[in-house]
PDB file of N, CA and C in Angstrom:
ATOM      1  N   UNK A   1       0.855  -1.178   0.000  1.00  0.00           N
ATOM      2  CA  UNK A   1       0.000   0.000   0.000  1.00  0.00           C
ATOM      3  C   UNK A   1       0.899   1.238   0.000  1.00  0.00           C
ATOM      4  N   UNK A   2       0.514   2.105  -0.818  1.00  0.00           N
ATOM      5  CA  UNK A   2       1.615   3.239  -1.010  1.00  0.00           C
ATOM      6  C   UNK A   2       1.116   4.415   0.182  1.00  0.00           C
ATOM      7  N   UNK A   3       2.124   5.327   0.905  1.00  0.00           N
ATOM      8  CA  UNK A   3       1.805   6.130   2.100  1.00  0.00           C
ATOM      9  C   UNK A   3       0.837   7.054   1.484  1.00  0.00           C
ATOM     10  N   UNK A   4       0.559   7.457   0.589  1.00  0.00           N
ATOM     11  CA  UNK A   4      -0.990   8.211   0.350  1.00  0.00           C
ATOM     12  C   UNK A   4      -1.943   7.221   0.575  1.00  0.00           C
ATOM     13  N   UNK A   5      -2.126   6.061   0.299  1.00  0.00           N
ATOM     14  CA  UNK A   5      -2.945   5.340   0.167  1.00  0.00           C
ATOM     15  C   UNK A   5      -3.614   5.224   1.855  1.00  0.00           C
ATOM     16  N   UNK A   6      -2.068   4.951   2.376  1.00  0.00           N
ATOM     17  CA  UNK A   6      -1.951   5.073   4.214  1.00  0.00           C
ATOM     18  C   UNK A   6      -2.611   6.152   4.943  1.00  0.00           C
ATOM     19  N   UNK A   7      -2.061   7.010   4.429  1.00  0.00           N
ATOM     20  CA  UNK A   7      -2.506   8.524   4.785  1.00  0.00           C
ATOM     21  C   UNK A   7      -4.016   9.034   4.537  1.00  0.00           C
ATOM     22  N   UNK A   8      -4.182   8.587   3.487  1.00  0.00           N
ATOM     23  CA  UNK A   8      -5.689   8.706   3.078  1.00  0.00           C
ATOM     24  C   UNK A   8      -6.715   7.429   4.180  1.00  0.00           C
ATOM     25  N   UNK A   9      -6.121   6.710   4.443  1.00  0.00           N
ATOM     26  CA  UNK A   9      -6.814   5.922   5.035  1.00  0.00           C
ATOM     27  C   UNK A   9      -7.524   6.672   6.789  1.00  0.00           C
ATOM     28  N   UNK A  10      -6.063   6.727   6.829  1.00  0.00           N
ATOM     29  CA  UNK A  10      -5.784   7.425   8.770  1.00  0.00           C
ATOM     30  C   UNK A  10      -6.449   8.677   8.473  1.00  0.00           C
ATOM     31  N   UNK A  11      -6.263   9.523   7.284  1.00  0.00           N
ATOM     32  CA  UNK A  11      -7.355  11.143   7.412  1.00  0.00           C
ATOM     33  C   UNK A  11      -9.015  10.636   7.403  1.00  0.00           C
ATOM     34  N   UNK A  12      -9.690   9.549   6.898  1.00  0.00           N
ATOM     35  CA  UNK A  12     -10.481   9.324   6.691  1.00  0.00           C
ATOM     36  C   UNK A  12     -11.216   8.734   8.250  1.00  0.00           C
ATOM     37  N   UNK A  13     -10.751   7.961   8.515  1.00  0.00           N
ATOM     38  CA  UNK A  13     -10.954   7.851   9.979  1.00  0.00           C
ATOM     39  C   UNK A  13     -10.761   8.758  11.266  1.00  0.00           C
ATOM     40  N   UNK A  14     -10.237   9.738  10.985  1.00  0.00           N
ATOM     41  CA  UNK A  14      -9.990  10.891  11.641  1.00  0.00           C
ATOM     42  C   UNK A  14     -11.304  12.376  11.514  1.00  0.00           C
ATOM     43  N   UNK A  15     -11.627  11.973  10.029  1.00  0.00           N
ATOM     44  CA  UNK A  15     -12.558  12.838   9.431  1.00  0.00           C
ATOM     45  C   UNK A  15     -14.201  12.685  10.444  1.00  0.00           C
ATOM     46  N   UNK A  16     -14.393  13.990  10.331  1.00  0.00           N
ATOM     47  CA  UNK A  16     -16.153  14.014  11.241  1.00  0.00           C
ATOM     48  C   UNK A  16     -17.043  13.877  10.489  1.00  0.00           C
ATOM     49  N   UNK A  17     -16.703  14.045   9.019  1.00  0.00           N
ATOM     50  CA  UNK A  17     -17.362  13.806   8.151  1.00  0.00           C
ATOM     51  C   UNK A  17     -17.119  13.102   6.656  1.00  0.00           C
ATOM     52  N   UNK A  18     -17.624  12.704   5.828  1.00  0.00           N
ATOM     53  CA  UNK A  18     -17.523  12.134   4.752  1.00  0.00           C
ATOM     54  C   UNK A  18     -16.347  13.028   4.485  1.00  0.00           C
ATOM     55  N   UNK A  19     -14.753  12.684   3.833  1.00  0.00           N
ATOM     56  CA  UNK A  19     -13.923  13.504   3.572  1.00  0.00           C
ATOM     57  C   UNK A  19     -13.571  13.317   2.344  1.00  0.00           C
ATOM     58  N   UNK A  20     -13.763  15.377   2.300  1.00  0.00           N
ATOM     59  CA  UNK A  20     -13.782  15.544   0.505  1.00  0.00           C
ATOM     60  C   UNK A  20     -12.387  15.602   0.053  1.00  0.00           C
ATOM     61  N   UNK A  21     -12.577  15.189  -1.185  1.00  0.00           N
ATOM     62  CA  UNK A  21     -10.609  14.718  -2.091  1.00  0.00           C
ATOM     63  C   UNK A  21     -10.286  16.218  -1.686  1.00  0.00           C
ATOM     64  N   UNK A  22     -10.602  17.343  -1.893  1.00  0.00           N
ATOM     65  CA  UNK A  22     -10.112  19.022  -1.676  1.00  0.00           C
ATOM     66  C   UNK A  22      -9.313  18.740  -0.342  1.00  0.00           C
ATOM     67  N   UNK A  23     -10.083  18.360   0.632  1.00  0.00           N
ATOM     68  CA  UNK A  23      -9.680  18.417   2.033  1.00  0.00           C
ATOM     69  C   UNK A  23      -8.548  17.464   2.093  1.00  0.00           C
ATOM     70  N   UNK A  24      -8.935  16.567   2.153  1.00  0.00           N
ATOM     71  CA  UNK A  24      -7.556  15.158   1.911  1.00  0.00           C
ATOM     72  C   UNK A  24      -6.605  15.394   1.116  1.00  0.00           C
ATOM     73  N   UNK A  25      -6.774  16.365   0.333  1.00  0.00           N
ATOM     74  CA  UNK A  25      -5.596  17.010  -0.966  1.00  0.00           C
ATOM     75  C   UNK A  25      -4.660  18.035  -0.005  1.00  0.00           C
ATOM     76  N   UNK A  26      -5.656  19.087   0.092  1.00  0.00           N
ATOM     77  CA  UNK A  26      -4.618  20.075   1.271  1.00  0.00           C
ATOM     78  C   UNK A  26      -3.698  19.272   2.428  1.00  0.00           C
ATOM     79  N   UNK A  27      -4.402  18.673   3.052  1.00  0.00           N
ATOM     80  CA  UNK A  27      -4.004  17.727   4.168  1.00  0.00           C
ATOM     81  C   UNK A  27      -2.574  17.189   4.616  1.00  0.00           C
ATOM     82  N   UNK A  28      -2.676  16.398   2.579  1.00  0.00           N
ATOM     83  CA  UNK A  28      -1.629  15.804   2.707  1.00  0.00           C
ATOM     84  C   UNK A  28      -0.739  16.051   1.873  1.00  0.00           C
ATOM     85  N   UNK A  29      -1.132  17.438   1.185  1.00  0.00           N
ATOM     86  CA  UNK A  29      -0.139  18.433   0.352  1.00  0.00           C
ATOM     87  C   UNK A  29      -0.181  18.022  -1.316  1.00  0.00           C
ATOM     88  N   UNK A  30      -0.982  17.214  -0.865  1.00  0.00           N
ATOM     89  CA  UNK A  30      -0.792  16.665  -2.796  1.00  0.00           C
ATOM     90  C   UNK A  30      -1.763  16.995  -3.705  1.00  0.00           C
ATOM     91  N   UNK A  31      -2.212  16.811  -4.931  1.00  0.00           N
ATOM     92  CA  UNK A  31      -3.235  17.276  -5.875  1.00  0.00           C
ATOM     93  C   UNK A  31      -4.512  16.396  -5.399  1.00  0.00           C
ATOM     94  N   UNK A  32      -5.424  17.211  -5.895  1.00  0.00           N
ATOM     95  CA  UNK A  32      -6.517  16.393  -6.182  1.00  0.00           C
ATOM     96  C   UNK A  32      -7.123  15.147  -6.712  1.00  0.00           C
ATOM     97  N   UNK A  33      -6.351  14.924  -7.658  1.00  0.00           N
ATOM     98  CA  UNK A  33      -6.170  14.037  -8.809  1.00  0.00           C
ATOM     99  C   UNK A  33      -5.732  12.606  -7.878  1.00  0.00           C
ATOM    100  N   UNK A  34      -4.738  12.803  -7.335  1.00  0.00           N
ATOM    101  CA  UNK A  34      -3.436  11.699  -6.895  1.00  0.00           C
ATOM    102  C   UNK A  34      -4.708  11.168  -5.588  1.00  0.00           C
ATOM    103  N   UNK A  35      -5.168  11.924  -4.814  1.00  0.00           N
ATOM    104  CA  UNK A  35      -6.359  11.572  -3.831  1.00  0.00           C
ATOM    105  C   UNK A  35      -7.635  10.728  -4.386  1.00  0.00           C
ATOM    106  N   UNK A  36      -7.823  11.088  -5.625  1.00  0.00           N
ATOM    107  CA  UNK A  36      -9.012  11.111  -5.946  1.00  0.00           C
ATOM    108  C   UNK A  36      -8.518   9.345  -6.996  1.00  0.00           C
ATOM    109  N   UNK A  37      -7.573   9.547  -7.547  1.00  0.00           N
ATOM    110  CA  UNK A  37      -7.165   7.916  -8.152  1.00  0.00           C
ATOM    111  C   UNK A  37      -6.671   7.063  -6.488  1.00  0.00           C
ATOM    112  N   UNK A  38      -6.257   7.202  -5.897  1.00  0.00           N
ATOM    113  CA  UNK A  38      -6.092   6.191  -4.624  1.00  0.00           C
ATOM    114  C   UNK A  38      -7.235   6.051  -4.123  1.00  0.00           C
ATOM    115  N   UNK A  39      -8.050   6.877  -3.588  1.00  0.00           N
ATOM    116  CA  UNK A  39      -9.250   6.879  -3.471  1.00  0.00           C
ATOM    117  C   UNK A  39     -10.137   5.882  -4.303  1.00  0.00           C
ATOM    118  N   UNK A  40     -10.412   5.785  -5.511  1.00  0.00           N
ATOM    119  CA  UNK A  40     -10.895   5.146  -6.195  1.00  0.00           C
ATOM    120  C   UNK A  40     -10.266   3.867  -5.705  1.00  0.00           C
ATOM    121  N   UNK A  41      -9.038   3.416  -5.913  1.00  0.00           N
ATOM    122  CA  UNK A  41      -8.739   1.971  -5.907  1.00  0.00           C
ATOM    123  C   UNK A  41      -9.026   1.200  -4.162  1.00  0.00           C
ATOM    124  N   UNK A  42      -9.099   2.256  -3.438  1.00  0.00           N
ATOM    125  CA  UNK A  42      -9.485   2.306  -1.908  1.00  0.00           C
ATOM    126  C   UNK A  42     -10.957   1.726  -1.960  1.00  0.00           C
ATOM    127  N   UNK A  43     -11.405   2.414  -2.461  1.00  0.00           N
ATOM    128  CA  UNK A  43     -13.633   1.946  -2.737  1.00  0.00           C
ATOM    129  C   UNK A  43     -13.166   0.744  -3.072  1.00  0.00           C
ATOM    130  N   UNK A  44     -12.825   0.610  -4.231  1.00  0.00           N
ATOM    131  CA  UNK A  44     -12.920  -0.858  -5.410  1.00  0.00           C
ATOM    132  C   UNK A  44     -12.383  -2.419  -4.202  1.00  0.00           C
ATOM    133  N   UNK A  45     -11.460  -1.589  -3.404  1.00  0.00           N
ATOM    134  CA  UNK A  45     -11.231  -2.781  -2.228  1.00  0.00           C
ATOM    135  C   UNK A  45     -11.925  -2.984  -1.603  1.00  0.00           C
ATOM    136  N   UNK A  46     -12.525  -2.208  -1.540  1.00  0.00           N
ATOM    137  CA  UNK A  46     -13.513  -1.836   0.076  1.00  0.00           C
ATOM    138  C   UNK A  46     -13.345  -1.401   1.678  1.00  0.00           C
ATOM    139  N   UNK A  47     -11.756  -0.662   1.208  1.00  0.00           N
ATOM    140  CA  UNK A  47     -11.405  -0.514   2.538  1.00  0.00           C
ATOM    141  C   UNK A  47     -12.137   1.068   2.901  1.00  0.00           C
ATOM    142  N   UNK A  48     -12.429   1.740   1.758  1.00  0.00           N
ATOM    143  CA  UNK A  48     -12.783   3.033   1.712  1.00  0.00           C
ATOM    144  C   UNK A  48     -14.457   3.273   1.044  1.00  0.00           C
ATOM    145  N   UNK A  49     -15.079   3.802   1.468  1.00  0.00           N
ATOM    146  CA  UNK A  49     -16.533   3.509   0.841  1.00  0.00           C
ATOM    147  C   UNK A  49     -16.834   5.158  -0.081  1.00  0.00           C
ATOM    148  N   UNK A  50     -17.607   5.436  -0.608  1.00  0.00           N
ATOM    149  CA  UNK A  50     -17.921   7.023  -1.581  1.00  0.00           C
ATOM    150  C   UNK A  50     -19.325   7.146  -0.802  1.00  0.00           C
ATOM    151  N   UNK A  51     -19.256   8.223   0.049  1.00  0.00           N
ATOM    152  CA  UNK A  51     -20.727   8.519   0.445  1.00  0.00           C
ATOM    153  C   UNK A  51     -20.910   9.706   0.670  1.00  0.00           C
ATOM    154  N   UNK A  52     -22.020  10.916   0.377  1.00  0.00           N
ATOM    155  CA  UNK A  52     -22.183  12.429   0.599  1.00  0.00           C
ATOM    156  C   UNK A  52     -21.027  13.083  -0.037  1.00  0.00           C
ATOM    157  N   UNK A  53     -20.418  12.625  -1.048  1.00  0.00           N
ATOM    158  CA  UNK A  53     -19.250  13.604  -1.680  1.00  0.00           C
ATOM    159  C   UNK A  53     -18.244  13.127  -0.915  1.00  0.00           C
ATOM    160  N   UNK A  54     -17.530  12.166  -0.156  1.00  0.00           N
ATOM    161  CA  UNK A  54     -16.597  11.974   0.492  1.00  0.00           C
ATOM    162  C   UNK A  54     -15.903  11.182   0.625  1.00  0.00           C
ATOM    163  N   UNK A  55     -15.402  10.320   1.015  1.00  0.00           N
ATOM    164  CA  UNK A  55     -14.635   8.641   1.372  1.00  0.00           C
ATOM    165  C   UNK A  55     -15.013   8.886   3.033  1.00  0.00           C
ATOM    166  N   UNK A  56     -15.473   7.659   3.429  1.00  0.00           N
ATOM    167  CA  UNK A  56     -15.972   7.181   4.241  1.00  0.00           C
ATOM    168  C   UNK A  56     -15.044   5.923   4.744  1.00  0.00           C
ATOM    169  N   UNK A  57     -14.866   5.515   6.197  1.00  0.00           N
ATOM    170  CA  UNK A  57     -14.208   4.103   6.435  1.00  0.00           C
ATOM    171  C   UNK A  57     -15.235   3.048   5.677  1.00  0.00           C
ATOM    172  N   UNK A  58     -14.550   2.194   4.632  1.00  0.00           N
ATOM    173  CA  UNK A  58     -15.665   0.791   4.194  1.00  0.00           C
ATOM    174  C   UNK A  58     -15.185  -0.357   5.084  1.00  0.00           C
ATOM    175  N   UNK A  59     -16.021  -1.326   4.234  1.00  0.00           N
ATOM    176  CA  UNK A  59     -15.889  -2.614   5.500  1.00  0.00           C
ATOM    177  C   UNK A  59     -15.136  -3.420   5.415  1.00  0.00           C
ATOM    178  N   UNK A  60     -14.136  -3.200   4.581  1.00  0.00           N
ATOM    179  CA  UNK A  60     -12.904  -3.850   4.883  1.00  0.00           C
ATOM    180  C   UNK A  60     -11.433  -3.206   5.105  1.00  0.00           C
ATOM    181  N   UNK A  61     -11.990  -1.904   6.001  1.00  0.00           N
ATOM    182  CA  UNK A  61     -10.754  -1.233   6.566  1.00  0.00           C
ATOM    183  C   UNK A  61      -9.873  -2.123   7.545  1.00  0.00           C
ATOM    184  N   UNK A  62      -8.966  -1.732   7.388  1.00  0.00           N
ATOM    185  CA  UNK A  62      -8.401  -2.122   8.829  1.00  0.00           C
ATOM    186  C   UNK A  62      -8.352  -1.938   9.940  1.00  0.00           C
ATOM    187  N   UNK A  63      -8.566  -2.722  10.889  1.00  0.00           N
ATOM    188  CA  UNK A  63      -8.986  -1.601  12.308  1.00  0.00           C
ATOM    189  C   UNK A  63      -7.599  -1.808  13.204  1.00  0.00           C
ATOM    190  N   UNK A  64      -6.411  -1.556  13.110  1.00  0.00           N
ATOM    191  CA  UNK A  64      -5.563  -1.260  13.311  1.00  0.00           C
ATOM    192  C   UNK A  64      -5.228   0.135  13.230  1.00  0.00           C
ATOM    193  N   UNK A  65      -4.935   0.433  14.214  1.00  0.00           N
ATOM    194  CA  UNK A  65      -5.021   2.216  14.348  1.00  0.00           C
ATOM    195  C   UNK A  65      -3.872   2.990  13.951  1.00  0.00           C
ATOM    196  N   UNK A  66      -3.838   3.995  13.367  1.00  0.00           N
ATOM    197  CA  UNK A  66      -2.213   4.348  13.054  1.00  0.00           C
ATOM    198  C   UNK A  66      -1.471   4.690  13.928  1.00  0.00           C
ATOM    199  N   UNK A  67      -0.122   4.621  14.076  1.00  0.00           N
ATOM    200  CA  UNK A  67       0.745   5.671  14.982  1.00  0.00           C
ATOM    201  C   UNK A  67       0.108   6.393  15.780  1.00  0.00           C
ATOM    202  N   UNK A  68      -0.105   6.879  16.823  1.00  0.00           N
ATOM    203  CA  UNK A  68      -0.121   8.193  17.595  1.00  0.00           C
ATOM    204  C   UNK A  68       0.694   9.449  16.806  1.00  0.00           C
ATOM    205  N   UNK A  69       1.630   9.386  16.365  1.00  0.00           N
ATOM    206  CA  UNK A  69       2.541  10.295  15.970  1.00  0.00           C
ATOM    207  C   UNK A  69       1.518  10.886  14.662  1.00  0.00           C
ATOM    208  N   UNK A  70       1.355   9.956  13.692  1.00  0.00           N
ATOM    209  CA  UNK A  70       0.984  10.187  12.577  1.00  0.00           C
ATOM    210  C   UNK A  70      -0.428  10.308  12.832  1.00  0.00           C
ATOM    211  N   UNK A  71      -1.203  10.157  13.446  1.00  0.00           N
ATOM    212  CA  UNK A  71      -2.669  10.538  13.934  1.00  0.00           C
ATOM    213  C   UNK A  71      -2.309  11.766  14.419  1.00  0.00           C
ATOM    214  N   UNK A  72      -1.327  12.335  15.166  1.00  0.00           N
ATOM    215  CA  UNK A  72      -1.206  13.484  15.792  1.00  0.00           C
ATOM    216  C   UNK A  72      -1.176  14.771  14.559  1.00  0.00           C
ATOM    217  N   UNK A  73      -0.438  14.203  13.670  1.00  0.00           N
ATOM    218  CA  UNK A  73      -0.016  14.896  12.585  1.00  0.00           C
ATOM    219  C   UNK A  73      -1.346  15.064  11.758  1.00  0.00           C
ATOM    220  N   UNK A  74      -1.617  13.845  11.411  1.00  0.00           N
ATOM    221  CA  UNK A  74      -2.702  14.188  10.383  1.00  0.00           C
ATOM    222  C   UNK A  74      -3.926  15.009  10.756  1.00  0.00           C
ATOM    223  N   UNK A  75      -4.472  14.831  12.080  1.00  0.00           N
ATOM    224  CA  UNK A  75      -5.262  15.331  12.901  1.00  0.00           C
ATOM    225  C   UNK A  75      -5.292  17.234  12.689  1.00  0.00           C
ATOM    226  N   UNK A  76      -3.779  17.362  12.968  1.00  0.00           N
ATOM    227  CA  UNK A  76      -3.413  19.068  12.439  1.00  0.00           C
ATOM    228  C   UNK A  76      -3.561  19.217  11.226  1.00  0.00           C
ATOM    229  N   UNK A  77      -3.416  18.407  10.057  1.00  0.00           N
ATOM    230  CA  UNK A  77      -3.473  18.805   8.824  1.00  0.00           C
ATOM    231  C   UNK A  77      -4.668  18.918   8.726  1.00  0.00           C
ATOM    232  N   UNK A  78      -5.843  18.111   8.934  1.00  0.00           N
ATOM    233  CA  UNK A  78      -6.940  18.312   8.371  1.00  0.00           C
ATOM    234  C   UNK A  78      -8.149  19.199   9.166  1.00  0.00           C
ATOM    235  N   UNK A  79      -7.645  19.789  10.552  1.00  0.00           N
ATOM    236  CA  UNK A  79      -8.341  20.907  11.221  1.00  0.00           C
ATOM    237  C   UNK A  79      -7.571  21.923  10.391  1.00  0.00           C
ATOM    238  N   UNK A  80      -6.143  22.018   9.948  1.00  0.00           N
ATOM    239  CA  UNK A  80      -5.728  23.166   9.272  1.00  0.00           C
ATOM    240  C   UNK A  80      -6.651  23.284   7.512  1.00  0.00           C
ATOM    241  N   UNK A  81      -7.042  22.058   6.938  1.00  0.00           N
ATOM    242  CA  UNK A  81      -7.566  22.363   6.080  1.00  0.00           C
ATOM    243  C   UNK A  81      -9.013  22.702   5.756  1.00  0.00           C
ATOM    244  N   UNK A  82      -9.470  21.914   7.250  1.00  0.00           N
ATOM    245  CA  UNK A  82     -10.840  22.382   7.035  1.00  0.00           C
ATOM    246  C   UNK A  82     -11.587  23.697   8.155  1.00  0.00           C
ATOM    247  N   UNK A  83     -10.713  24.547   7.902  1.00  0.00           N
ATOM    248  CA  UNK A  83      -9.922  26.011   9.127  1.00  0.00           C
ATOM    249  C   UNK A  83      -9.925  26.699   7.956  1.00  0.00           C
ATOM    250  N   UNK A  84      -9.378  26.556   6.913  1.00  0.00           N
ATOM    251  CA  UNK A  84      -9.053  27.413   5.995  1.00  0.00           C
ATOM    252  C   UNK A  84     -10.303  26.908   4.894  1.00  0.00           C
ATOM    253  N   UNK A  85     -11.160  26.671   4.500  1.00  0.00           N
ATOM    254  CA  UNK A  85     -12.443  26.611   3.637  1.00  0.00           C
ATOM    255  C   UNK A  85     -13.833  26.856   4.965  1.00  0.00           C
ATOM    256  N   UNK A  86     -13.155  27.390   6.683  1.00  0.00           N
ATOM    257  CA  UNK A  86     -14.219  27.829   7.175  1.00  0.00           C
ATOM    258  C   UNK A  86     -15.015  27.020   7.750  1.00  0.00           C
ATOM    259  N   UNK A  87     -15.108  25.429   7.600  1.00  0.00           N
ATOM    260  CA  UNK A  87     -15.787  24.499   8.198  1.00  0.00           C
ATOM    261  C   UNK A  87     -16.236  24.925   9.366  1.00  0.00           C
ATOM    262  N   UNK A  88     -16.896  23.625   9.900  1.00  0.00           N
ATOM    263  CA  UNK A  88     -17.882  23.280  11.313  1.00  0.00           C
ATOM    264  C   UNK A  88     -16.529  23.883  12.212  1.00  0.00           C
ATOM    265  N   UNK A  89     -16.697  24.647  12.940  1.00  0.00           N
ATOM    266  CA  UNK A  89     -15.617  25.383  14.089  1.00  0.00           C
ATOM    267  C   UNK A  89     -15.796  24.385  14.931  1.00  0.00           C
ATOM    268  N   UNK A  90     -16.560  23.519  15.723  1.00  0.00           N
ATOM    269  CA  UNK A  90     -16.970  22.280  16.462  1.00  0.00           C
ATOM    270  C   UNK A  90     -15.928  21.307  15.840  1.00  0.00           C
ATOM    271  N   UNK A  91     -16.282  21.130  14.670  1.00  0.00           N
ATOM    272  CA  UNK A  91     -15.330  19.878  14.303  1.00  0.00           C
ATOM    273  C   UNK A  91     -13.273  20.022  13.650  1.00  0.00           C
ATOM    274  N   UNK A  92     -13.328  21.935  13.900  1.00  0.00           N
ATOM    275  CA  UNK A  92     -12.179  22.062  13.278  1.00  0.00           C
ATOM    276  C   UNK A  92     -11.612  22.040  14.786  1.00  0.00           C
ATOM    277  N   UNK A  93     -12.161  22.321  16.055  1.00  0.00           N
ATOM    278  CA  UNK A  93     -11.375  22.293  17.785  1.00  0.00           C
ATOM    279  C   UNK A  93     -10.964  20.992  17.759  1.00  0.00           C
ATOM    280  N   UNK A  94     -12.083  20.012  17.478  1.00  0.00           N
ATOM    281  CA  UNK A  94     -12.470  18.272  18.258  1.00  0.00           C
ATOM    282  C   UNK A  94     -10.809  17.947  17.595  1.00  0.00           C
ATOM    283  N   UNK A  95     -10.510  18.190  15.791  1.00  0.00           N
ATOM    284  CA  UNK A  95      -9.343  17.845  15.309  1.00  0.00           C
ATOM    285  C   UNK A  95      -8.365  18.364  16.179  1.00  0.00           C
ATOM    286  N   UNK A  96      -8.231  19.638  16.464  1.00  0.00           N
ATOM    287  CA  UNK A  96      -6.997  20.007  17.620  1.00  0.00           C
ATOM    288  C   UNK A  96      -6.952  19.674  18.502  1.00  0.00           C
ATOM    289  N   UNK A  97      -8.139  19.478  19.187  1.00  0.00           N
ATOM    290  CA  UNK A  97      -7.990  18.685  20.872  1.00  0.00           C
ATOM    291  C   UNK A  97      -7.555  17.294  20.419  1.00  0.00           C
ATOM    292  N   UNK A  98      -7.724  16.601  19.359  1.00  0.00           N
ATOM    293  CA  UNK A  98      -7.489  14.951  19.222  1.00  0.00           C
ATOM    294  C   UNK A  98      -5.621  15.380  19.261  1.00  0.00           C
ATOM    295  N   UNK A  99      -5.320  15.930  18.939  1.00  0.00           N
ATOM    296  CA  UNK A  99      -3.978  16.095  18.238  1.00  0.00           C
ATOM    297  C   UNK A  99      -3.260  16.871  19.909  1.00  0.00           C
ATOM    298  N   UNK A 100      -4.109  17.230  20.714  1.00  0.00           N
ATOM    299  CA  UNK A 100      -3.523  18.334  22.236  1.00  0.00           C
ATOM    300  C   UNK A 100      -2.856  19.075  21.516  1.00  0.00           C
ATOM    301  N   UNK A 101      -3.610  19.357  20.842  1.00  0.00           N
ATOM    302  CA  UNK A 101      -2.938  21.483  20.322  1.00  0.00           C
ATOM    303  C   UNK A 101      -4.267  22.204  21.169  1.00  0.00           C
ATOM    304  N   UNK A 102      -4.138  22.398  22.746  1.00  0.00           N
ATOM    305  CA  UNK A 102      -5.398  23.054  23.545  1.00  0.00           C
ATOM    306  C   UNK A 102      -5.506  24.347  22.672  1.00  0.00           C
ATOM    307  N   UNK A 103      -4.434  24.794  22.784  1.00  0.00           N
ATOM    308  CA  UNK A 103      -4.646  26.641  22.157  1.00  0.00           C
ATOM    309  C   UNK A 103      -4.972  26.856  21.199  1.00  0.00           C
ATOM    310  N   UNK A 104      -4.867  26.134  20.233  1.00  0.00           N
ATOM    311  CA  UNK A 104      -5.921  26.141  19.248  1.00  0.00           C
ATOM    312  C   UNK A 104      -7.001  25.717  18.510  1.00  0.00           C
ATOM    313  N   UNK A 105      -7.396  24.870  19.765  1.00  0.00           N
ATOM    314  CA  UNK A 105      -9.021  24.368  19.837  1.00  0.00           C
ATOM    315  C   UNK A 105      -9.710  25.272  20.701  1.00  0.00           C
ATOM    316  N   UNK A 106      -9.286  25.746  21.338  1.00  0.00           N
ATOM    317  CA  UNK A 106     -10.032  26.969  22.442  1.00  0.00           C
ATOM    318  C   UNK A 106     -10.848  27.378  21.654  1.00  0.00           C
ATOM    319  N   UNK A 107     -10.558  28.114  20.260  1.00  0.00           N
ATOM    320  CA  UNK A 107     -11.243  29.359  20.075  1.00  0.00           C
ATOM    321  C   UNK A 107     -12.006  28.972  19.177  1.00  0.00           C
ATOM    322  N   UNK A 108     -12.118  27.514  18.424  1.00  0.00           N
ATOM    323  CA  UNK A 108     -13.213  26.985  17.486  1.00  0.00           C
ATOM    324  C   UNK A 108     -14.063  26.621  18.264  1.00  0.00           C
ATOM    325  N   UNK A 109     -13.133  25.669  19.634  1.00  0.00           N
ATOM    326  CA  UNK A 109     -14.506  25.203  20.359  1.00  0.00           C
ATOM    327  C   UNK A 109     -15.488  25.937  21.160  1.00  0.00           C
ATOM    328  N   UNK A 110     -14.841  27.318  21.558  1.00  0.00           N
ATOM    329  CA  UNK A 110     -15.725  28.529  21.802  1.00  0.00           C
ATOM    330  C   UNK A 110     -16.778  28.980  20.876  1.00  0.00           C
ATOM    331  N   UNK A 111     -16.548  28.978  20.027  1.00  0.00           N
ATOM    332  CA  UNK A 111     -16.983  29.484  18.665  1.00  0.00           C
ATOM    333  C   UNK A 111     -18.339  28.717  18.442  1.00  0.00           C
ATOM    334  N   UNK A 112     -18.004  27.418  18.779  1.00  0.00           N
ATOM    335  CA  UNK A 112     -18.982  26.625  18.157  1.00  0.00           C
ATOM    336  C   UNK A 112     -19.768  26.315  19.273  1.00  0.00           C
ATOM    337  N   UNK A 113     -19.622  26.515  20.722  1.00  0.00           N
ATOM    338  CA  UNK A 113     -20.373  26.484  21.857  1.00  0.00           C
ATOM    339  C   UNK A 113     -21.355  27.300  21.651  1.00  0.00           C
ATOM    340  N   UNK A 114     -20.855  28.748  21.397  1.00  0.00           N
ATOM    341  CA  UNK A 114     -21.903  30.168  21.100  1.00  0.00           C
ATOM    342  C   UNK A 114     -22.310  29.818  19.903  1.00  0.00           C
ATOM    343  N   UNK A 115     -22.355  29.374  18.979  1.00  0.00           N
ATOM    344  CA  UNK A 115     -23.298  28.981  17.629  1.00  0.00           C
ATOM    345  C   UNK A 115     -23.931  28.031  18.276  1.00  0.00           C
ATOM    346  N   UNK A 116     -23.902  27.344  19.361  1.00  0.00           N
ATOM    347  CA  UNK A 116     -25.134  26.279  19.648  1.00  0.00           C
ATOM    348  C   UNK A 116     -25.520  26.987  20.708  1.00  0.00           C
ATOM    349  N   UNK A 117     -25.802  27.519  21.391  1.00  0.00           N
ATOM    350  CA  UNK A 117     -25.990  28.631  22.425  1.00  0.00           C
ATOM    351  C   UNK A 117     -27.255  29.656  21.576  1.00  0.00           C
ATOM    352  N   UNK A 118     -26.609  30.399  20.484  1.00  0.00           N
ATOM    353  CA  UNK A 118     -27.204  31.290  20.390  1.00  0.00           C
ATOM    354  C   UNK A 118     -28.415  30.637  18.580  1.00  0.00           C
ATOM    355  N   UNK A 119     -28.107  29.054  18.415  1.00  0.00           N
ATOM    356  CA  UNK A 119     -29.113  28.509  17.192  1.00  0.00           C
ATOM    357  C   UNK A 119     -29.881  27.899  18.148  1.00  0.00           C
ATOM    358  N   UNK A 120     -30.000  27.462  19.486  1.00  0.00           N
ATOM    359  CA  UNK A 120     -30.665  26.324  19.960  1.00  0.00           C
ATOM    360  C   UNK A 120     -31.835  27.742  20.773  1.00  0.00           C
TER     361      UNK A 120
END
């Protein structure tokens, strides 16, 4: 399995939501394209499923968990990417607190306390 393939796997399981090739592209610094062909051969296994615009864990992931290190890492990449297109502030903290970057989950997870505070 090639380390995008890896990487794409561990962002996907990390993801709060169906994760889009854009996001998984920034993430892990590479094109769209290169996400979006691993991706494909990921479904066709079934370790990766296509659902709501995204890759999803399928049912023949592995449930072997990655590194700590590299969960730590990827965890920052993809609150940094989905930080910068503005996402769920709730789900861009949860990525920094998974990763113990406190200081910069503070202020999404504030953020997103008072958006449920002031929608509910």
């Amino acid at each position: 399995m090639t380390d995008i393939a890896t990487d794409l796997i561990a962002l996907t399981r990390l993801a709060p939501e169906p994760l889009r090739s854009e996001d998984a592209a920034a993430a892990l610094g590479t094109d769209v394209l290169a996400v979006e062909v691993t991706g494909e051969a990921l479904v066709a296994d079934g370790v990766l499923a296509f659902e709501d615009g995204g890759f999803v864990v399928g049912p023949r992931a592995q449930t072997a968990p990655a590194s700590p290190i590299r969960e730590t890492t990827w965890a920052v990449a993809l609150a940094e990417a989905l930080e910068a297109r503005h996402a769920d502030p709730g789900e861009v903290g949860l990525l920094y607190a998974r990763a113990a970057r406190w200081e910069r989950a503070r202020d999404p997870l504030a953020e997103a306390a008072l958006q449920t505070t002031t929608d509910g």
